[in-house]
C-alpha atoms as a PDB file:
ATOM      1  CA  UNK A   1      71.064 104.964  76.627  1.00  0.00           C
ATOM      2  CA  UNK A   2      72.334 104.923  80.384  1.00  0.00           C
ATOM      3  CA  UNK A   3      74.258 102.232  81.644  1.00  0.00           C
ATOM      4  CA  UNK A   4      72.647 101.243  85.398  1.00  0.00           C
ATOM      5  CA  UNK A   5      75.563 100.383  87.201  1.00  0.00           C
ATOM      6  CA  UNK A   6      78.036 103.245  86.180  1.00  0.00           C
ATOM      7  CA  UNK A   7      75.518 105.683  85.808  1.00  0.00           C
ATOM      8  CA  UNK A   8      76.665 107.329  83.025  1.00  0.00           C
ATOM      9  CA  UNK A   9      74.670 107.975  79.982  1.00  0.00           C
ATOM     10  CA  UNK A  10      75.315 106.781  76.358  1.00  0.00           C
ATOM     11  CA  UNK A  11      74.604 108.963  73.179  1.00  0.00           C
ATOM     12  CA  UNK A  12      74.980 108.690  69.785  1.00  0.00           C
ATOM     13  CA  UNK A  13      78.465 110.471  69.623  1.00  0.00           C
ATOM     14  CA  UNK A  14      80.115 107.448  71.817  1.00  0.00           C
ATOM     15  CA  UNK A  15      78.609 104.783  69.936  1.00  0.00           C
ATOM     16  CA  UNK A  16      80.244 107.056  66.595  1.00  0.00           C
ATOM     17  CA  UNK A  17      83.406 106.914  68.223  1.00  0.00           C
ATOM     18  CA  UNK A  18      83.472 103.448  69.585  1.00  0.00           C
ATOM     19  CA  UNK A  19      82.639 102.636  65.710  1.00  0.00           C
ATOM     20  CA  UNK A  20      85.077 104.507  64.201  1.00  0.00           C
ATOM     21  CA  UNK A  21      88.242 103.340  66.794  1.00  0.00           C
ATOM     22  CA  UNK A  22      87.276 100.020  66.404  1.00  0.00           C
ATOM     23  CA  UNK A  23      87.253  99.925  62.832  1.00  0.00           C
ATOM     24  CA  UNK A  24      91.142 102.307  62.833  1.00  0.00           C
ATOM     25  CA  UNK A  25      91.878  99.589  64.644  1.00  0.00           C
ATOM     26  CA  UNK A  26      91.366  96.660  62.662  1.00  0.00           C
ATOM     27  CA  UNK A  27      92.810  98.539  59.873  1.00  0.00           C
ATOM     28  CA  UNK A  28      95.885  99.323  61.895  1.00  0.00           C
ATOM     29  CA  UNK A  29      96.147  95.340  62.926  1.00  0.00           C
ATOM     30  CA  UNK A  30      95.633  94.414  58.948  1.00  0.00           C
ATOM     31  CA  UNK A  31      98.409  96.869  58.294  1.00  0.00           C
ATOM     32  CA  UNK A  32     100.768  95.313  60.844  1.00  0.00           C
ATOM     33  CA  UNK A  33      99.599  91.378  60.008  1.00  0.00           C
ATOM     34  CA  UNK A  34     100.819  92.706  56.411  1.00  0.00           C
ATOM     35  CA  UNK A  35     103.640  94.143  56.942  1.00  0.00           C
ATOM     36  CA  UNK A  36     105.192  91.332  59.186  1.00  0.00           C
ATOM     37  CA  UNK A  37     104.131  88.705  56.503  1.00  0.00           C
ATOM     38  CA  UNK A  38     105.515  90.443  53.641  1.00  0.00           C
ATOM     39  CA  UNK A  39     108.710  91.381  56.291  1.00  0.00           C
ATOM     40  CA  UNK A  40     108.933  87.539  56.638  1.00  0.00           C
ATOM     41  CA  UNK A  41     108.464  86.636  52.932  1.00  0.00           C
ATOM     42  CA  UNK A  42     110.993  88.729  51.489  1.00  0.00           C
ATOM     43  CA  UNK A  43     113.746  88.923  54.148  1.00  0.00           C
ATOM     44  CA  UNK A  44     113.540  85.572  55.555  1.00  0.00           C
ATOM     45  CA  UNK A  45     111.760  83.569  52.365  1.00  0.00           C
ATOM     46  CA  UNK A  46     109.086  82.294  54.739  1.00  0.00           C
ATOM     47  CA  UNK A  47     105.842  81.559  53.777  1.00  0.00           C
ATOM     48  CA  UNK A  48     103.911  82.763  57.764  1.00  0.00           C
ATOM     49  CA  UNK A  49     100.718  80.752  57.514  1.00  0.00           C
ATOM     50  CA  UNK A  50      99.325  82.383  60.499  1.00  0.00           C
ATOM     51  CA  UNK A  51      99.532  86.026  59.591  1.00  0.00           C
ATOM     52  CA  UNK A  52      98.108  85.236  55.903  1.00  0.00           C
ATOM     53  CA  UNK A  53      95.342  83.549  57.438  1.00  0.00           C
ATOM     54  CA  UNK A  54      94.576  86.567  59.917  1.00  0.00           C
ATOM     55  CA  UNK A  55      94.536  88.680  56.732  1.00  0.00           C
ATOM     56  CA  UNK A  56      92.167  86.221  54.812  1.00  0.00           C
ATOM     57  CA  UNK A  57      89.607  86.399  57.582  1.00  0.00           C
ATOM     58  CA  UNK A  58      89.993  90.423  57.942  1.00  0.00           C
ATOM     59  CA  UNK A  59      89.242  90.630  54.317  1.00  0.00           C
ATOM     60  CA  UNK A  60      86.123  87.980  54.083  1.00  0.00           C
ATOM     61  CA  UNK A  61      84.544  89.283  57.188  1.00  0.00           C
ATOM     62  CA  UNK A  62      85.266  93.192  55.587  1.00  0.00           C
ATOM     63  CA  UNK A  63      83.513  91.966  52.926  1.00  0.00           C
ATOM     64  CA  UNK A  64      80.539  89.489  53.999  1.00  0.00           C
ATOM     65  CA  UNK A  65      80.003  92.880  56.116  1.00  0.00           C
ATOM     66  CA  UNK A  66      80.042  94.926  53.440  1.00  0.00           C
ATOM     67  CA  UNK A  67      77.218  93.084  52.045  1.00  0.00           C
ATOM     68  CA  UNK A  68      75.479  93.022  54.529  1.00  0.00           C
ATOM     69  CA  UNK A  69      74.930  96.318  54.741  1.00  0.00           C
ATOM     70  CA  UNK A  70      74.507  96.909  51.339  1.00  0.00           C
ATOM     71  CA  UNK A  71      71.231  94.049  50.951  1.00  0.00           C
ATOM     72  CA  UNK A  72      69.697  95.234  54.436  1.00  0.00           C
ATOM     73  CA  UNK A  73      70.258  98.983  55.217  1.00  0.00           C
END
């Protein structure tokens, strides 16, 4: 694949990479969402709606992706 204005050409091994990063970093953000909602739950006895709901919609769209996958590869 070559992008036309850079110039630069694409293979498989940057689209692997691009892949794997962006999936570290969801897991890295899920880790963090958790750990400041279960920071706030127990120290401060604060329900965060707003982190809980970031790691709802982490885990459905892990999973609706998941099977996806699994049905169509």
């Amino acid at each position: 694949m070559r992008i036309p204005l850079i110039g630069v050409n694409i293979d498989e091994r940057f689209l692997y990479h691009r892949r794997r990063s962006t999936s570290l970093a969801a897991m890295a953000g899920a880790l963090l969402a958790g750990g400041m909602f279960e920071y706030d739950w127990f120290a401060r006895h604060f329900w965060n709606r707003e982190l809980i709901s970031i790691l709802i919609v982490m885990v459905v769209v892990k999973f609706a992706t998941m099977t996806w996958y699994h049905f169509t590869d």
